[in-house]
PDB file of N, CA and C in Angstrom:
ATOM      1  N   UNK A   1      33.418 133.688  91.688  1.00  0.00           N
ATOM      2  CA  UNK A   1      33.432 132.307  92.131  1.00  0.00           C
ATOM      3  C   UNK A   1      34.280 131.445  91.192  1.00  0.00           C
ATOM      4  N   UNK A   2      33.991 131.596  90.136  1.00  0.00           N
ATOM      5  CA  UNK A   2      35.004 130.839  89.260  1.00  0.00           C
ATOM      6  C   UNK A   2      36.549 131.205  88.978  1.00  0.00           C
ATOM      7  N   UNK A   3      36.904 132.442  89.311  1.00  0.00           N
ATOM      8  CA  UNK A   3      38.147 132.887  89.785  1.00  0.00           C
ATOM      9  C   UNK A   3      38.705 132.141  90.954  1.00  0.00           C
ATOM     10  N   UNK A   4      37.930 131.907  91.843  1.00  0.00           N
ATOM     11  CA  UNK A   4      38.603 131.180  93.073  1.00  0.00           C
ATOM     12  C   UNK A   4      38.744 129.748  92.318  1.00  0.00           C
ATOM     13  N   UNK A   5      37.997 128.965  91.847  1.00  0.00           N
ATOM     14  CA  UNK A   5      38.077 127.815  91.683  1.00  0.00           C
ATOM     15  C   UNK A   5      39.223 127.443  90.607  1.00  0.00           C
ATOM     16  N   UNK A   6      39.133 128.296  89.812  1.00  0.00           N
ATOM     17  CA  UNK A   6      40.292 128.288  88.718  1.00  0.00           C
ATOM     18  C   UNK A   6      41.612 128.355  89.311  1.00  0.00           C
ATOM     19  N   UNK A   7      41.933 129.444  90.423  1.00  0.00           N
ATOM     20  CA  UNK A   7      42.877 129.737  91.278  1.00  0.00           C
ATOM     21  C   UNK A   7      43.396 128.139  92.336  1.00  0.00           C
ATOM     22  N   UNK A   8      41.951 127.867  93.083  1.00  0.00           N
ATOM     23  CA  UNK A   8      42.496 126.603  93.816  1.00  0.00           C
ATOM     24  C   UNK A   8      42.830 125.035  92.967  1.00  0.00           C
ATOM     25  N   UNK A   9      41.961 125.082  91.879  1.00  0.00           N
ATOM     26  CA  UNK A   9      42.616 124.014  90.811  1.00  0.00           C
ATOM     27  C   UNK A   9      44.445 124.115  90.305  1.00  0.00           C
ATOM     28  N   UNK A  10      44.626 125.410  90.405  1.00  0.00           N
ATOM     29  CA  UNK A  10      45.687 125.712  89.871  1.00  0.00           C
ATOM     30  C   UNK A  10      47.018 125.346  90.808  1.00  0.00           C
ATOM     31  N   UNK A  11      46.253 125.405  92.044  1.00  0.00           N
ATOM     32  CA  UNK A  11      47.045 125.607  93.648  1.00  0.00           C
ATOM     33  C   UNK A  11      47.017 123.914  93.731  1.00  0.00           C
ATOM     34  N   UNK A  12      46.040 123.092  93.388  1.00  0.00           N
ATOM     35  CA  UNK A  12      45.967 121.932  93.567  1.00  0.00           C
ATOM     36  C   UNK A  12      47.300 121.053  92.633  1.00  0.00           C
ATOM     37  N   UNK A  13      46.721 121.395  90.882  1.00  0.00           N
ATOM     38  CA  UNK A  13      48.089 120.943  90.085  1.00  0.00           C
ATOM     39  C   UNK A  13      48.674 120.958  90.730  1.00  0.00           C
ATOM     40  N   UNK A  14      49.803 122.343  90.653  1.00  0.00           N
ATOM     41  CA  UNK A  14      50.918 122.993  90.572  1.00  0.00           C
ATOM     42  C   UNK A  14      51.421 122.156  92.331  1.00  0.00           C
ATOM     43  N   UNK A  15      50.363 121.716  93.213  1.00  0.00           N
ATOM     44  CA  UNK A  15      51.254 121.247  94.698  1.00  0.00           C
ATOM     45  C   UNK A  15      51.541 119.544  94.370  1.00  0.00           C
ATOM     46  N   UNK A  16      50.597 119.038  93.810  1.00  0.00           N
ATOM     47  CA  UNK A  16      50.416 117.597  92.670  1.00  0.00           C
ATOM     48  C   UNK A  16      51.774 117.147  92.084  1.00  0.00           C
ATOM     49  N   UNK A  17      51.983 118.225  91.363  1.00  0.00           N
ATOM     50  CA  UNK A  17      53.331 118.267  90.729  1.00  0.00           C
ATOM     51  C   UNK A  17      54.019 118.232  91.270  1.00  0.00           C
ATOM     52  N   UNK A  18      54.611 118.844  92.390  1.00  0.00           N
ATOM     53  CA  UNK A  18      55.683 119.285  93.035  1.00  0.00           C
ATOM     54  C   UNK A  18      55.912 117.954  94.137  1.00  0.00           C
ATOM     55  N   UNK A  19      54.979 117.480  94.596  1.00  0.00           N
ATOM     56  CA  UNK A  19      54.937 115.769  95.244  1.00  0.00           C
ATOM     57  C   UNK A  19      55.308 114.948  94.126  1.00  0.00           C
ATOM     58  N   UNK A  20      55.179 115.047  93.190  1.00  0.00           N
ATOM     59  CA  UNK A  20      55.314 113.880  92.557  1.00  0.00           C
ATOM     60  C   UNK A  20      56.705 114.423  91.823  1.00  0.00           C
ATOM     61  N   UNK A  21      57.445 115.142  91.405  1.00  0.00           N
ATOM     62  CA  UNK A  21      58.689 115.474  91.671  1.00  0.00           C
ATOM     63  C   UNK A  21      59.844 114.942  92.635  1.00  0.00           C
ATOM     64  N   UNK A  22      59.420 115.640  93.644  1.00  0.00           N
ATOM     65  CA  UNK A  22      59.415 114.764  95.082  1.00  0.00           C
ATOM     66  C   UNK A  22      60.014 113.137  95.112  1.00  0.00           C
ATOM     67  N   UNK A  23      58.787 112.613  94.721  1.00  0.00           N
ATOM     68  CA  UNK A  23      58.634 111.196  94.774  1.00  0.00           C
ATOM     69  C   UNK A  23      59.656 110.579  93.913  1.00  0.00           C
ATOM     70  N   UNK A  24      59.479 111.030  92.611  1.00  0.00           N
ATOM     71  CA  UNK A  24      60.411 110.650  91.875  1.00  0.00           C
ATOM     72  C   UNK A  24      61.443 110.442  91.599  1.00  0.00           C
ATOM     73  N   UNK A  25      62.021 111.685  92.671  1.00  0.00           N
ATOM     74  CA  UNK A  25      63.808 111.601  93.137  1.00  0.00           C
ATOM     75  C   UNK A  25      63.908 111.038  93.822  1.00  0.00           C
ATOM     76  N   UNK A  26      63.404 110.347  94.606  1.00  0.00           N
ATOM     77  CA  UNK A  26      63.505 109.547  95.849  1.00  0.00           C
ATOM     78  C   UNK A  26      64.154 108.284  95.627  1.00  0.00           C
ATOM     79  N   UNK A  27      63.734 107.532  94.473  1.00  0.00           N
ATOM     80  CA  UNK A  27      64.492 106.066  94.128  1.00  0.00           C
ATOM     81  C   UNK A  27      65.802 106.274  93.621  1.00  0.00           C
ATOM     82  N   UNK A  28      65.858 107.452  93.159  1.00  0.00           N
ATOM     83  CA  UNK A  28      68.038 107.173  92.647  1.00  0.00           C
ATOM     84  C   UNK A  28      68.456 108.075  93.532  1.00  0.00           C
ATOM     85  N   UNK A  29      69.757 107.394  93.850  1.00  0.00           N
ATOM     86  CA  UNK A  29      70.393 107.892  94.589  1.00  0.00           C
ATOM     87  C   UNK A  29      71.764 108.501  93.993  1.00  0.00           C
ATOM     88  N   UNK A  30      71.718 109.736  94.434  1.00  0.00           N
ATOM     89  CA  UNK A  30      72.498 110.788  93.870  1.00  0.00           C
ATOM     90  C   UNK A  30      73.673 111.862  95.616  1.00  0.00           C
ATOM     91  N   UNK A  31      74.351 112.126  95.045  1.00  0.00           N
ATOM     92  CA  UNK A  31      75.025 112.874  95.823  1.00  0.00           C
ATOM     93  C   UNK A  31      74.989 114.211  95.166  1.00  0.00           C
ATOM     94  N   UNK A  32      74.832 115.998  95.988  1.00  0.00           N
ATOM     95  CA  UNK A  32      74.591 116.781  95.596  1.00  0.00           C
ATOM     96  C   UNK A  32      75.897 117.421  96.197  1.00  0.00           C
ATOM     97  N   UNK A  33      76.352 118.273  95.754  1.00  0.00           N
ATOM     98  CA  UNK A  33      77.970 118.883  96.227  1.00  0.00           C
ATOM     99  C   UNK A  33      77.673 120.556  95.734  1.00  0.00           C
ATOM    100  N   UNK A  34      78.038 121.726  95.933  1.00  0.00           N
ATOM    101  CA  UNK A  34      77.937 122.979  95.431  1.00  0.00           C
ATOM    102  C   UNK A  34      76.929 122.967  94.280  1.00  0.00           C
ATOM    103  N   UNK A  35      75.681 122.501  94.237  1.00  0.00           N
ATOM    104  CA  UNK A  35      74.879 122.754  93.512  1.00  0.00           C
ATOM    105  C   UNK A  35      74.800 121.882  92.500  1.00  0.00           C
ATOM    106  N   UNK A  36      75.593 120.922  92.304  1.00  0.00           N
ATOM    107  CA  UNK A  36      75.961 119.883  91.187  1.00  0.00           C
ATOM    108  C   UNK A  36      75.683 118.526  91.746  1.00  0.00           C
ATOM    109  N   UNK A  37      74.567 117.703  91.029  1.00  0.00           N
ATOM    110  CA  UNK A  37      75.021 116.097  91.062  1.00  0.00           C
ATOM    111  C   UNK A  37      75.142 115.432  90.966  1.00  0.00           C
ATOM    112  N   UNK A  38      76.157 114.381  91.502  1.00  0.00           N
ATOM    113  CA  UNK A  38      76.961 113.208  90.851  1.00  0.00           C
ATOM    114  C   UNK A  38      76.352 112.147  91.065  1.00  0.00           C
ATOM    115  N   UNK A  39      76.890 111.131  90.399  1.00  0.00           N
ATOM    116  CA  UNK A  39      76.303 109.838  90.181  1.00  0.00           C
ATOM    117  C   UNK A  39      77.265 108.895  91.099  1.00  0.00           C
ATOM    118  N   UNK A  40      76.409 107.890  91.798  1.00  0.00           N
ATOM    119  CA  UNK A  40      76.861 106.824  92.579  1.00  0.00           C
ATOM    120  C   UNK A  40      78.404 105.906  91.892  1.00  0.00           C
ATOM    121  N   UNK A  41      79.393 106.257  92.420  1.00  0.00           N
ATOM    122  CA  UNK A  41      81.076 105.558  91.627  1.00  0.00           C
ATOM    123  C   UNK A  41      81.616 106.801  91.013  1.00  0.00           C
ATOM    124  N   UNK A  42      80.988 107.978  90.837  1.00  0.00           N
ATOM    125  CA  UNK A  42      81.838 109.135  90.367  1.00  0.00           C
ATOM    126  C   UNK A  42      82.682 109.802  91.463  1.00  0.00           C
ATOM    127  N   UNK A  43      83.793 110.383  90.799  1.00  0.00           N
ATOM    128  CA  UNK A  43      85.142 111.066  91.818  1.00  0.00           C
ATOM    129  C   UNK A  43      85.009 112.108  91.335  1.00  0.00           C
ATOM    130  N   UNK A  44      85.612 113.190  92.274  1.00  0.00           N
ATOM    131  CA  UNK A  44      86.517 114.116  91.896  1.00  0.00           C
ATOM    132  C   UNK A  44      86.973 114.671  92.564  1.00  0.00           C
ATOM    133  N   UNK A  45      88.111 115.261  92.404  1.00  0.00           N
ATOM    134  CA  UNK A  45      88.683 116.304  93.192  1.00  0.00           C
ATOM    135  C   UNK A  45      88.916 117.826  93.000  1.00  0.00           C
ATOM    136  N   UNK A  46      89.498 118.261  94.582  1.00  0.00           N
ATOM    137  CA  UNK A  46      89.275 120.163  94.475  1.00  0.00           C
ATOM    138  C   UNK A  46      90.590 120.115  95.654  1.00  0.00           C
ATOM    139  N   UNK A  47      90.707 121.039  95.001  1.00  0.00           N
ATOM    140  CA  UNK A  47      91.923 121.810  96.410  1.00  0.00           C
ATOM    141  C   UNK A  47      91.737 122.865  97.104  1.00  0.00           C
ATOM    142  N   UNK A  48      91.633 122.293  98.536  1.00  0.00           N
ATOM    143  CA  UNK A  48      91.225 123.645  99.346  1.00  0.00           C
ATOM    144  C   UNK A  48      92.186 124.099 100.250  1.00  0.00           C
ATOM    145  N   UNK A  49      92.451 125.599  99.968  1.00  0.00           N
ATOM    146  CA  UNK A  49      93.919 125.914 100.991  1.00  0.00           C
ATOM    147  C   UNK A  49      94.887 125.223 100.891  1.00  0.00           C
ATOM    148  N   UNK A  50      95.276 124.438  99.140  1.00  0.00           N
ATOM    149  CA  UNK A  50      96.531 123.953  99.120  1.00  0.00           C
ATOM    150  C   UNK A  50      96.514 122.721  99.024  1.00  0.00           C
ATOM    151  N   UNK A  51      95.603 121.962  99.880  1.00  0.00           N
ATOM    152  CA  UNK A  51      95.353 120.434  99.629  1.00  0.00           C
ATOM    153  C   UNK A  51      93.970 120.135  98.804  1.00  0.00           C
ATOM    154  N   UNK A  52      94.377 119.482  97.960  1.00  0.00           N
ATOM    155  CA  UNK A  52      93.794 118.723  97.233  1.00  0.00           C
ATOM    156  C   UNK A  52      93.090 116.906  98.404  1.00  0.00           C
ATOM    157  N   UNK A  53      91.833 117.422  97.698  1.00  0.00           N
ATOM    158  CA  UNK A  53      90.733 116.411  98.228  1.00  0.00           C
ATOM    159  C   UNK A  53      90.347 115.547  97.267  1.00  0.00           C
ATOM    160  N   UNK A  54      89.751 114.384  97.089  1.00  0.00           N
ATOM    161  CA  UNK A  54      89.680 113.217  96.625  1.00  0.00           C
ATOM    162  C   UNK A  54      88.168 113.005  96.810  1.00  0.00           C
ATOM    163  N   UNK A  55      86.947 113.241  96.591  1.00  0.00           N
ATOM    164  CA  UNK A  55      85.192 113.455  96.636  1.00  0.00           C
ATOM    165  C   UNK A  55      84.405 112.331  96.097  1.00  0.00           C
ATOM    166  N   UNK A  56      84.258 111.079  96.667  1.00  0.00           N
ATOM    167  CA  UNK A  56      83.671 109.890  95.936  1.00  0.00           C
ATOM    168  C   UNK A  56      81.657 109.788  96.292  1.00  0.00           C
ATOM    169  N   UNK A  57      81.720 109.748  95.803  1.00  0.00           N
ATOM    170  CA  UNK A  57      79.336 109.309  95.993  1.00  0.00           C
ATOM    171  C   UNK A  57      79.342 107.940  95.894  1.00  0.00           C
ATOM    172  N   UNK A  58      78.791 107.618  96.685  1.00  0.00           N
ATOM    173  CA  UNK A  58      78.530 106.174  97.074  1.00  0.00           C
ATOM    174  C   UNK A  58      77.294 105.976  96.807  1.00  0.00           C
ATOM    175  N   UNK A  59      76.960 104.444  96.808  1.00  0.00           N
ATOM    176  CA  UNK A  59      75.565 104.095  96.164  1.00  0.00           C
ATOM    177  C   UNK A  59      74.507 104.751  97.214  1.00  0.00           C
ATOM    178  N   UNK A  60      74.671 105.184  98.348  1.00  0.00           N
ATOM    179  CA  UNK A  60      73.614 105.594  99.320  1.00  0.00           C
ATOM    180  C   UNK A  60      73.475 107.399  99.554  1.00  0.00           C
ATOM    181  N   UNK A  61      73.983 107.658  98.416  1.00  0.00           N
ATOM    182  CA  UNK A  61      74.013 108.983  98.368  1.00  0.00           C
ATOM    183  C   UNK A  61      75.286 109.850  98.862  1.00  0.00           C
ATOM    184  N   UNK A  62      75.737 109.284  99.867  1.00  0.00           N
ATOM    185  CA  UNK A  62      76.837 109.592 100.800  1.00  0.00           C
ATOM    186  C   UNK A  62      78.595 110.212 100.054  1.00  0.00           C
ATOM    187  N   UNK A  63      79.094 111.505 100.421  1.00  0.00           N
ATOM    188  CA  UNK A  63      80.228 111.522  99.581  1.00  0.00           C
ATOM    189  C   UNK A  63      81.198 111.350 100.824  1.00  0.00           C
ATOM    190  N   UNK A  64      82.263 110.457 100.511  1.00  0.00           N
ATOM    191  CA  UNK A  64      83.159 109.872 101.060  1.00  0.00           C
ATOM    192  C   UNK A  64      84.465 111.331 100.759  1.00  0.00           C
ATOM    193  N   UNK A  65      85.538 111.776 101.592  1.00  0.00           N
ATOM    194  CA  UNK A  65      86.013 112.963 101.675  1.00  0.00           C
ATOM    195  C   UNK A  65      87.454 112.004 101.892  1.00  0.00           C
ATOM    196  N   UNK A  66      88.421 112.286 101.487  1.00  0.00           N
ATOM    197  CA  UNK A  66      89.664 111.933 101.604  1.00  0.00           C
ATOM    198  C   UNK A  66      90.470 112.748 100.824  1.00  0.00           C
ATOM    199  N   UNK A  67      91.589 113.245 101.833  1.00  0.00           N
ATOM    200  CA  UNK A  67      93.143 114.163 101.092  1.00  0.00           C
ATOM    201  C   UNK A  67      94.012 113.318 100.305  1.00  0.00           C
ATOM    202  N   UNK A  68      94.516 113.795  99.589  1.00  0.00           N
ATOM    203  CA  UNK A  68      95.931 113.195  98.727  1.00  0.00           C
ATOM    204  C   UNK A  68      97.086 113.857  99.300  1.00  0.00           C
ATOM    205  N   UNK A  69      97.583 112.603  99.298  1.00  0.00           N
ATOM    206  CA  UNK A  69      99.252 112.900  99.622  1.00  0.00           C
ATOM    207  C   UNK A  69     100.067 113.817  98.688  1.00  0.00           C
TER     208      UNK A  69
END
């Protein structure tokens, strides 16, 4: 009996945590790109198949996509 309870306390934390994780990312706003992320006014660029792209994050999370000449 105390195996289970130890077990569902543990199940309780550990889901506790993971909401409030959650929650916490929720107020900044971030843009996520190949696993990496940037901050709202950051650029960068990559070249794909030759053209080079231009990658901006906007304050709403959003990445704005534009080629270079």
């Amino acid at each position: 009996m105390k195996k289970k309870l130890y077990i569902l306390g543990l199940v309780v934390i550990l889901g506790l945590g993971g909401a409030y994780a959650i929650a916490g990312n929720s107020d900044t706003n971030v843009c996520f790109w190949k696993g990496r992320a940037y901050q709202p006014g950051e650029v960068w660029e990559e070249v794909v198949n030759g053209v080079t792209y231009r990658y901006t994050c906007k304050e709403n999370g959003e990445i704005v996509v534009s080629p270079l000449p």
